[in-house]
Structures are given as C-alpha cells and as structure tokens.
PDB file of N, CA and C in Angstrom:
ATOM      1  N   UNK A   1      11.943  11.631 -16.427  1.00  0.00           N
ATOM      2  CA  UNK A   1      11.461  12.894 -15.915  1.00  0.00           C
ATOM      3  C   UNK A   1       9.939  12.831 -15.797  1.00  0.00           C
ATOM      4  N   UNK A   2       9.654  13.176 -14.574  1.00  0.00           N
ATOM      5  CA  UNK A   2       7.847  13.287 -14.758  1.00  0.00           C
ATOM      6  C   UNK A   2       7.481  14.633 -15.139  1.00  0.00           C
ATOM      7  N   UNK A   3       6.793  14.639 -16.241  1.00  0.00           N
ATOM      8  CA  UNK A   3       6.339  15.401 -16.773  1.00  0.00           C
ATOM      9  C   UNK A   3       4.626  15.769 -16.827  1.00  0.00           C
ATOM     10  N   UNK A   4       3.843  16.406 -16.702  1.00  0.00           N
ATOM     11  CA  UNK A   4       2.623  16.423 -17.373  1.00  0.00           C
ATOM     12  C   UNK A   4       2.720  16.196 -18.641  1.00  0.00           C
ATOM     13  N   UNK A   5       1.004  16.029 -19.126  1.00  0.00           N
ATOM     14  CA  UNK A   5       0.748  16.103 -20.640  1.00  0.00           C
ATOM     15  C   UNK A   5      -0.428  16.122 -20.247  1.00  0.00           C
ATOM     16  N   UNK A   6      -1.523  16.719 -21.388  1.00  0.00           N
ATOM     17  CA  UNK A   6      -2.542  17.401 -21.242  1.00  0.00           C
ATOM     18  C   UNK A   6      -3.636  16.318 -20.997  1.00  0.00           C
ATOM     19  N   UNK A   7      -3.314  15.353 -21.204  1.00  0.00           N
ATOM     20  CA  UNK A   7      -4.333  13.848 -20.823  1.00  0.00           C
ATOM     21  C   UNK A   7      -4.305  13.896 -19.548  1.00  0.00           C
ATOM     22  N   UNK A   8      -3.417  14.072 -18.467  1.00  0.00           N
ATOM     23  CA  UNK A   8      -2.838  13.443 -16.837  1.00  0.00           C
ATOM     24  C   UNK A   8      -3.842  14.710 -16.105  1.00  0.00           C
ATOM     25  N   UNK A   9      -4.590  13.918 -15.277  1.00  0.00           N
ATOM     26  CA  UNK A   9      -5.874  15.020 -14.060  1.00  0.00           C
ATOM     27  C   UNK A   9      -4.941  14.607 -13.120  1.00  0.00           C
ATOM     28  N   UNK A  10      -4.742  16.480 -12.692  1.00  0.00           N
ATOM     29  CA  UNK A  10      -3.714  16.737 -11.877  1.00  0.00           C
ATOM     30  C   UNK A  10      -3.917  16.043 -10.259  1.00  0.00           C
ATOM     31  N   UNK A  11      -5.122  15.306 -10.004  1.00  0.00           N
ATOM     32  CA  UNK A  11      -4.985  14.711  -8.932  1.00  0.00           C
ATOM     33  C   UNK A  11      -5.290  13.432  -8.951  1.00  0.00           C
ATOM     34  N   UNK A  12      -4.694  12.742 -10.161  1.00  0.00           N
ATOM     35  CA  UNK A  12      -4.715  11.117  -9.919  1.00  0.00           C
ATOM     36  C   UNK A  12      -3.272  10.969 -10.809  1.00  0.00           C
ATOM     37  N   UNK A  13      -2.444  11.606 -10.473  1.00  0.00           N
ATOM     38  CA  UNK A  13      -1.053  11.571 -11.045  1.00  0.00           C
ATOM     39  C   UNK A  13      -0.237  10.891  -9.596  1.00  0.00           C
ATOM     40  N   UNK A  14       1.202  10.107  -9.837  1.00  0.00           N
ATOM     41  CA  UNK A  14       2.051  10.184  -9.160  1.00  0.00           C
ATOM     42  C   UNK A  14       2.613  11.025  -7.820  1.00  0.00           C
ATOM     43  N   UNK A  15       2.975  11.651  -8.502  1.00  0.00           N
ATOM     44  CA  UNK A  15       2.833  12.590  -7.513  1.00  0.00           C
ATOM     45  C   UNK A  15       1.855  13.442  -6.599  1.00  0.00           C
ATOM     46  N   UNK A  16       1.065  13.540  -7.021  1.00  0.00           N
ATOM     47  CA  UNK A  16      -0.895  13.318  -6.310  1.00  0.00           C
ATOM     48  C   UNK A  16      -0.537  12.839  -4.997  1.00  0.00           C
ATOM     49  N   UNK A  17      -0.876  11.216  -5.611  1.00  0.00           N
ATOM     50  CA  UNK A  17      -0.941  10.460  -4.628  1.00  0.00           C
ATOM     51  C   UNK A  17       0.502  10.380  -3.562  1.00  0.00           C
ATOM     52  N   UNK A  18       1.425  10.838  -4.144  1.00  0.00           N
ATOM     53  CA  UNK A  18       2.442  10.958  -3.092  1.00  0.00           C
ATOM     54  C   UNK A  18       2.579  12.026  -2.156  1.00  0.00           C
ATOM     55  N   UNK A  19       2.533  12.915  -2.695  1.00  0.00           N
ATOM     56  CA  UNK A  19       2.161  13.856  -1.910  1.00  0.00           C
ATOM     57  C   UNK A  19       0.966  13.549  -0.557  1.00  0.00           C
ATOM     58  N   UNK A  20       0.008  12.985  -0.849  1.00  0.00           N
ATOM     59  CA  UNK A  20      -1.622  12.470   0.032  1.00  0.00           C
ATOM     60  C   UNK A  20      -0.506  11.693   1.083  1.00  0.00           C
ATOM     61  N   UNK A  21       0.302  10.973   0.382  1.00  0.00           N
ATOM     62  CA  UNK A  21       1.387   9.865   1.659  1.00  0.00           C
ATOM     63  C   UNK A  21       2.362  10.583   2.320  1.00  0.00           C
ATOM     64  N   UNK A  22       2.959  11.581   1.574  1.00  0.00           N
ATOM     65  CA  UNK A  22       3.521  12.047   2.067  1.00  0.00           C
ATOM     66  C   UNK A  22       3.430  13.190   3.675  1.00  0.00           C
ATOM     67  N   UNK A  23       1.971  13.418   3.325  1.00  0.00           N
ATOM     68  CA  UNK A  23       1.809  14.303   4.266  1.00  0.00           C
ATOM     69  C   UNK A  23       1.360  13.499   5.623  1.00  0.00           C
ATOM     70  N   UNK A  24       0.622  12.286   4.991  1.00  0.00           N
ATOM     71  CA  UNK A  24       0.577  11.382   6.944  1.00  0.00           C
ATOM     72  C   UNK A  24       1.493  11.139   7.149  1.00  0.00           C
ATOM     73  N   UNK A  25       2.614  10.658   6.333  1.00  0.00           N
ATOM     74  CA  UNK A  25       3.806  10.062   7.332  1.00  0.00           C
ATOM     75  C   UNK A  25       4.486  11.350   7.965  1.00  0.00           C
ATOM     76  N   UNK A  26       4.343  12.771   7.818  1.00  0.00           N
ATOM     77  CA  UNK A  26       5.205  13.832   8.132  1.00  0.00           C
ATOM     78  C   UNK A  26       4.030  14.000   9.606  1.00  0.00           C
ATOM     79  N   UNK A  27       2.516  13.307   9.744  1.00  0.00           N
ATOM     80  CA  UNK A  27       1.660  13.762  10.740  1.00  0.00           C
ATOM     81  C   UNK A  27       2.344  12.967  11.847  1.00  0.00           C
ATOM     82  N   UNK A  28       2.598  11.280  11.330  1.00  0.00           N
ATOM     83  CA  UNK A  28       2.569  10.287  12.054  1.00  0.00           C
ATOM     84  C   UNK A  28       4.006  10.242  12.264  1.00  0.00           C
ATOM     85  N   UNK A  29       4.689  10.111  11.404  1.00  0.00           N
ATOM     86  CA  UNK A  29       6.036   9.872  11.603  1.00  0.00           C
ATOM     87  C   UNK A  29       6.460   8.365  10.925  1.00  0.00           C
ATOM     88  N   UNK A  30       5.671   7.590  11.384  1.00  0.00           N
ATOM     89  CA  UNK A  30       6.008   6.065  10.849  1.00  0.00           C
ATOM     90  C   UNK A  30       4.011   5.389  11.282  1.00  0.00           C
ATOM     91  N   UNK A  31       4.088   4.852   9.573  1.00  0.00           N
ATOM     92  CA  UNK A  31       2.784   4.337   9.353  1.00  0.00           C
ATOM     93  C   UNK A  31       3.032   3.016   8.677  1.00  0.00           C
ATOM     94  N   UNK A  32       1.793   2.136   9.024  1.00  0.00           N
ATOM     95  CA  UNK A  32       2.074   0.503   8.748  1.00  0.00           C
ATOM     96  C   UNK A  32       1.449   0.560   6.861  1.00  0.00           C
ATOM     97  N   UNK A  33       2.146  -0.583   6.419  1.00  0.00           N
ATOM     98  CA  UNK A  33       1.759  -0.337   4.529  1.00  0.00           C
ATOM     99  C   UNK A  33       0.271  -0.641   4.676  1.00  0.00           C
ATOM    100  N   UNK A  34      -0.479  -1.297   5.283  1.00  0.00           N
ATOM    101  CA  UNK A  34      -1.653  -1.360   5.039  1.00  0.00           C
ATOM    102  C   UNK A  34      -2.587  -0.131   5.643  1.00  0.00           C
ATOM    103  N   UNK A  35      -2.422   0.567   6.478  1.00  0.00           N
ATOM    104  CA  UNK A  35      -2.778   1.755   7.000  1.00  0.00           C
ATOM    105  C   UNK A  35      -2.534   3.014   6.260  1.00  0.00           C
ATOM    106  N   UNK A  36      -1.428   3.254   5.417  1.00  0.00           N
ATOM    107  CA  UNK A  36      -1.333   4.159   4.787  1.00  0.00           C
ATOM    108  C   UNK A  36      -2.069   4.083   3.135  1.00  0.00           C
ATOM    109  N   UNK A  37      -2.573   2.180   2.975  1.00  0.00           N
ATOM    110  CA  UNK A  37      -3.217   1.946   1.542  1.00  0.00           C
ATOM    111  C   UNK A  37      -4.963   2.531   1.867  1.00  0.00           C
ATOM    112  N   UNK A  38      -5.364   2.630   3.506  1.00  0.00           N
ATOM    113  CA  UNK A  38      -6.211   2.833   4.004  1.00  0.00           C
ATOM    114  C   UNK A  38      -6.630   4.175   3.972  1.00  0.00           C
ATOM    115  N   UNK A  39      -5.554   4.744   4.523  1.00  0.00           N
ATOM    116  CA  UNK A  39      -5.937   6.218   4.338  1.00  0.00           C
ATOM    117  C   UNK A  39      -6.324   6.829   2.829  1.00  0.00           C
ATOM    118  N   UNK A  40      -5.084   5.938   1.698  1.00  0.00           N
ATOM    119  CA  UNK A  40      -5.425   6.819   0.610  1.00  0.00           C
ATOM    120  C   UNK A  40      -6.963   6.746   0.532  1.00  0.00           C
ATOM    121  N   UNK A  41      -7.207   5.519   0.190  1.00  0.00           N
ATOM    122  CA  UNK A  41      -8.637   4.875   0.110  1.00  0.00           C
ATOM    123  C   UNK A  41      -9.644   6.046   0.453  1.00  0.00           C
ATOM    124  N   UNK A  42      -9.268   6.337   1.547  1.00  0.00           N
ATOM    125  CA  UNK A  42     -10.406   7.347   2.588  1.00  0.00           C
ATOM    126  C   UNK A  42     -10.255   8.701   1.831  1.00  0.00           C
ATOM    127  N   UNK A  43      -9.316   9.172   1.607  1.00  0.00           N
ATOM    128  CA  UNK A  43      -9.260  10.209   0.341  1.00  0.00           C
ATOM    129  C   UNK A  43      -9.948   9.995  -0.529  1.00  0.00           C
ATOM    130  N   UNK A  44     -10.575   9.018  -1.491  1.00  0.00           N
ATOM    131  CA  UNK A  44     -11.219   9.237  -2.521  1.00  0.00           C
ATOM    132  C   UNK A  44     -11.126   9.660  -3.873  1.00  0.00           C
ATOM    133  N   UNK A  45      -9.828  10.068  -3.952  1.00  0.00           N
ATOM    134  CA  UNK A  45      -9.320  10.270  -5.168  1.00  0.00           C
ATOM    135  C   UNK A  45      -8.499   8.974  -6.182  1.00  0.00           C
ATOM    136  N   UNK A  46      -9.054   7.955  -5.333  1.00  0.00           N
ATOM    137  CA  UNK A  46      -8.810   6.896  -6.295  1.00  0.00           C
ATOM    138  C   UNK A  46      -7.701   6.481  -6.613  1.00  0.00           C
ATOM    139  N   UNK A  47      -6.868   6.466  -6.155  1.00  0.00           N
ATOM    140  CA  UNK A  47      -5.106   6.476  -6.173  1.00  0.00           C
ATOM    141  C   UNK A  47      -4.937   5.466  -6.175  1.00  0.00           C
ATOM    142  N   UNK A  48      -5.507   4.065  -5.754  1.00  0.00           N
ATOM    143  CA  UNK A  48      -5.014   2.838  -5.579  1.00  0.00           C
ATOM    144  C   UNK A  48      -3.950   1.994  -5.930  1.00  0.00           C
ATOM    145  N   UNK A  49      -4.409   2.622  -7.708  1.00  0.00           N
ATOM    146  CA  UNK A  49      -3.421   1.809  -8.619  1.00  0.00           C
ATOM    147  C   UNK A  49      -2.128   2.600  -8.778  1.00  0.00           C
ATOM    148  N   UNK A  50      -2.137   3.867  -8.057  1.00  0.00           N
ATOM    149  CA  UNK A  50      -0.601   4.558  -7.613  1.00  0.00           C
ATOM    150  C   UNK A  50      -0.382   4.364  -6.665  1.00  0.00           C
ATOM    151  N   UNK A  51      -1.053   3.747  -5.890  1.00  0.00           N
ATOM    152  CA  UNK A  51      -0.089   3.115  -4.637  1.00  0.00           C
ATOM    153  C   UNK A  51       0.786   3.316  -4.388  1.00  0.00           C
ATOM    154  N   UNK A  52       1.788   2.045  -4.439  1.00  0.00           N
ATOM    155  CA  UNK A  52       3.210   1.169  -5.168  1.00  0.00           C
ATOM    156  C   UNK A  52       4.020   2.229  -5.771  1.00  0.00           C
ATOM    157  N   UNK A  53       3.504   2.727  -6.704  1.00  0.00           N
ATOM    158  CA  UNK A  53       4.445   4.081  -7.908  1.00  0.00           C
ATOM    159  C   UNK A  53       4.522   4.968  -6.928  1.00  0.00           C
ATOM    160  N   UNK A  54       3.555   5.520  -6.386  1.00  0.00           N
ATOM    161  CA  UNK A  54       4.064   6.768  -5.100  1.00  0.00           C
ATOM    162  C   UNK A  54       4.951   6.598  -3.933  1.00  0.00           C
ATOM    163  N   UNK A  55       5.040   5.777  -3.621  1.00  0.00           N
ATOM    164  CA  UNK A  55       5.535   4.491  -2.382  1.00  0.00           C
ATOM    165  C   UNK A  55       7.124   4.547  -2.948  1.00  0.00           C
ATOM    166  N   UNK A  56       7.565   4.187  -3.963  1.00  0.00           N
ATOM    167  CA  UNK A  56       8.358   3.754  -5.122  1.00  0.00           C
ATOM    168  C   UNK A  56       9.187   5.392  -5.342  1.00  0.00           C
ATOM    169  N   UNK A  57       7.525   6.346  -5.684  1.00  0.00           N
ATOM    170  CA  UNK A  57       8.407   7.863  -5.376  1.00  0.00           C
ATOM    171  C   UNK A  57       9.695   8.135  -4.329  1.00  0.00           C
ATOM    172  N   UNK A  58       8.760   8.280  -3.218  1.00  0.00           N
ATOM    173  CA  UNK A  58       9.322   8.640  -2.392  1.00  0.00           C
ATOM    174  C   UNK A  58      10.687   8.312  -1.579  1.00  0.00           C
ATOM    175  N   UNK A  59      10.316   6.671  -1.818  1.00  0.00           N
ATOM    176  CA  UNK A  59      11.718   5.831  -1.353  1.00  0.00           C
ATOM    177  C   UNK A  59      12.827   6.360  -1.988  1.00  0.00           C
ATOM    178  N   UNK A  60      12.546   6.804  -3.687  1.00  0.00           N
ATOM    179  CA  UNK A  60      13.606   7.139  -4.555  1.00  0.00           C
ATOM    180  C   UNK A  60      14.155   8.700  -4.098  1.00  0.00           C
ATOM    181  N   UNK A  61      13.439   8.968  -3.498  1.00  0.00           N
ATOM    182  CA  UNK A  61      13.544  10.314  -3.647  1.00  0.00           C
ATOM    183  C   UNK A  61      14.630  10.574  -1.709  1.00  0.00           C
ATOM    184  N   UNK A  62      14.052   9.657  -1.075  1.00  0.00           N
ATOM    185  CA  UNK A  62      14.977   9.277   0.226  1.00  0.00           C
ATOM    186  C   UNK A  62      14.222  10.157   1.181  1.00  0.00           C
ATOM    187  N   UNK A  63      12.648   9.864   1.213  1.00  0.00           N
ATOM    188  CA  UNK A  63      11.972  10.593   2.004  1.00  0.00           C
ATOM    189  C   UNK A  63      11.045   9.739   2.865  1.00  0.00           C
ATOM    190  N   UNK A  64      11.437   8.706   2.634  1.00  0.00           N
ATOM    191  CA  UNK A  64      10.789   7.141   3.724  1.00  0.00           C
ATOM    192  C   UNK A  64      11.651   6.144   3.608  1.00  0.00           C
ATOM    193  N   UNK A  65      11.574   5.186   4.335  1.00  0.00           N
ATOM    194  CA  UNK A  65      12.414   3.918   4.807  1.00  0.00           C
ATOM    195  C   UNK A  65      12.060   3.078   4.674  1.00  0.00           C
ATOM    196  N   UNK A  66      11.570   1.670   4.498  1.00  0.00           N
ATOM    197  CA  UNK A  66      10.736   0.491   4.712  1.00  0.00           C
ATOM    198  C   UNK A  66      11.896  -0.139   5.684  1.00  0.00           C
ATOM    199  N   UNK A  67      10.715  -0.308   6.961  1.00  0.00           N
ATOM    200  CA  UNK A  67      10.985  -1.341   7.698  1.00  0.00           C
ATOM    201  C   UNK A  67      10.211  -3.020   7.502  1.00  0.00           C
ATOM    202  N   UNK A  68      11.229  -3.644   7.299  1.00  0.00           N
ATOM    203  CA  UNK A  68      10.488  -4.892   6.852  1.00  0.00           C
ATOM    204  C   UNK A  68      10.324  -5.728   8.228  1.00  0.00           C
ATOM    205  N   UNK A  69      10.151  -5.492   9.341  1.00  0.00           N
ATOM    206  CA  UNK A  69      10.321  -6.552  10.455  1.00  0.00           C
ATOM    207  C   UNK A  69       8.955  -5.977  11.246  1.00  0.00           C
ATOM    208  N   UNK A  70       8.406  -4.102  10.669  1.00  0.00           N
ATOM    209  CA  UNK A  70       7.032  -3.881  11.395  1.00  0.00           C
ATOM    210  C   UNK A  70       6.452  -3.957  10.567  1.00  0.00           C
ATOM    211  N   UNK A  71       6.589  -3.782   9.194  1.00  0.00           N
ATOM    212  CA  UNK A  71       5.473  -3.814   7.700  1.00  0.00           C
ATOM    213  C   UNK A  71       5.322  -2.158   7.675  1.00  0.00           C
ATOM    214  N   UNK A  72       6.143  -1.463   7.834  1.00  0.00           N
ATOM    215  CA  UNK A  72       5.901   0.163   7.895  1.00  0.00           C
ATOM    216  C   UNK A  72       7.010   1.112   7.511  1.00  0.00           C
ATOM    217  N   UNK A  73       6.298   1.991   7.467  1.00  0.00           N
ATOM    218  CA  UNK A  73       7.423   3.007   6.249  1.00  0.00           C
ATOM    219  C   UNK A  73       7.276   4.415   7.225  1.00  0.00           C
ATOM    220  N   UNK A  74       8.489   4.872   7.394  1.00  0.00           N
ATOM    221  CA  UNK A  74       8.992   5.881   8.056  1.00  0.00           C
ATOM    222  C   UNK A  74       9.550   7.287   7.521  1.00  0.00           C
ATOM    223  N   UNK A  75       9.104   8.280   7.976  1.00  0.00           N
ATOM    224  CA  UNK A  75       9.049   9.427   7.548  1.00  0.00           C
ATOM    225  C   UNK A  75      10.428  10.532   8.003  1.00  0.00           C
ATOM    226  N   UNK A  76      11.701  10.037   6.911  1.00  0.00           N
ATOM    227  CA  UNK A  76      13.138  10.498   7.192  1.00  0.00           C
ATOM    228  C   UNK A  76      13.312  11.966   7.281  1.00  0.00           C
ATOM    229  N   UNK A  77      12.375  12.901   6.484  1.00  0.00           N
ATOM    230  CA  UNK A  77      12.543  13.872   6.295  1.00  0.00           C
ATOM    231  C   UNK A  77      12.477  15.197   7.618  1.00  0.00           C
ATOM    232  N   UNK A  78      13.029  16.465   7.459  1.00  0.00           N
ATOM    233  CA  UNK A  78      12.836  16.797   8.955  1.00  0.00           C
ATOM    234  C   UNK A  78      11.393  17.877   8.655  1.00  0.00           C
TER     235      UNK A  78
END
C-alpha cells in the first residue's frame, strides 16, 4: 500500500512523479522513454530516481503500454 509518512515531500514521492507522466502521455497520447525522462527533467522536481518506480506505477495500474519495437509508452486511458 502506498502510504505517506511524515518524512515523504509530497512532491518527490511516487506518485508525484507519476502523476507529472501521467499527464503528458494523456497531452500526447504516446511518448518515446527517453522524451518522457526529458520532460520530467524539465520539471525540476527532481524525480529522476522515480523514474522507473512511476513508469512501474502506472503500467501496474493499466494506464500505459510499453511498446518495445518504438521505445514508447502509450497512454490507454480514455
């Protein structure tokens, strides 16, 4: 269960950074993995090392796809 705890700054959490992904792929529709590591970047909130874990979110959650033949992850949700 993800939980808070009073240590976790509510915008370099998991879900943070998924959310930040979540919302280009709902702009774009389908974004390449290195373009979307780009954008976080450009945000500034430092997410880097949630990357992968947010990425990891979402797949679990059945709200992107990985296509392995463009290098890009697609935005299933309506």
């Amino acid at each position: 269960m993800l939980s808070p705890s009073k240590h976790a700054h509510p915008d370099k959490t998991v879900v943070a950074v998924a959310t930040i992904l979540l919302e280009r792929l709902r702009q774009r529709r389908t974004q390449g993995f290195d373009d979307l590591r780009r954008h976080l970047a450009s945000t500034g909130n430092g997410g880097d090392t949630l990357y992968l874990p947010a990425l990891d979110l979402l797949f679990l959650l059945g709200l992107v796809e990985y296509h392995p033949k463009t290098d890009a992850f697609e935005y299933l949700g309506r």
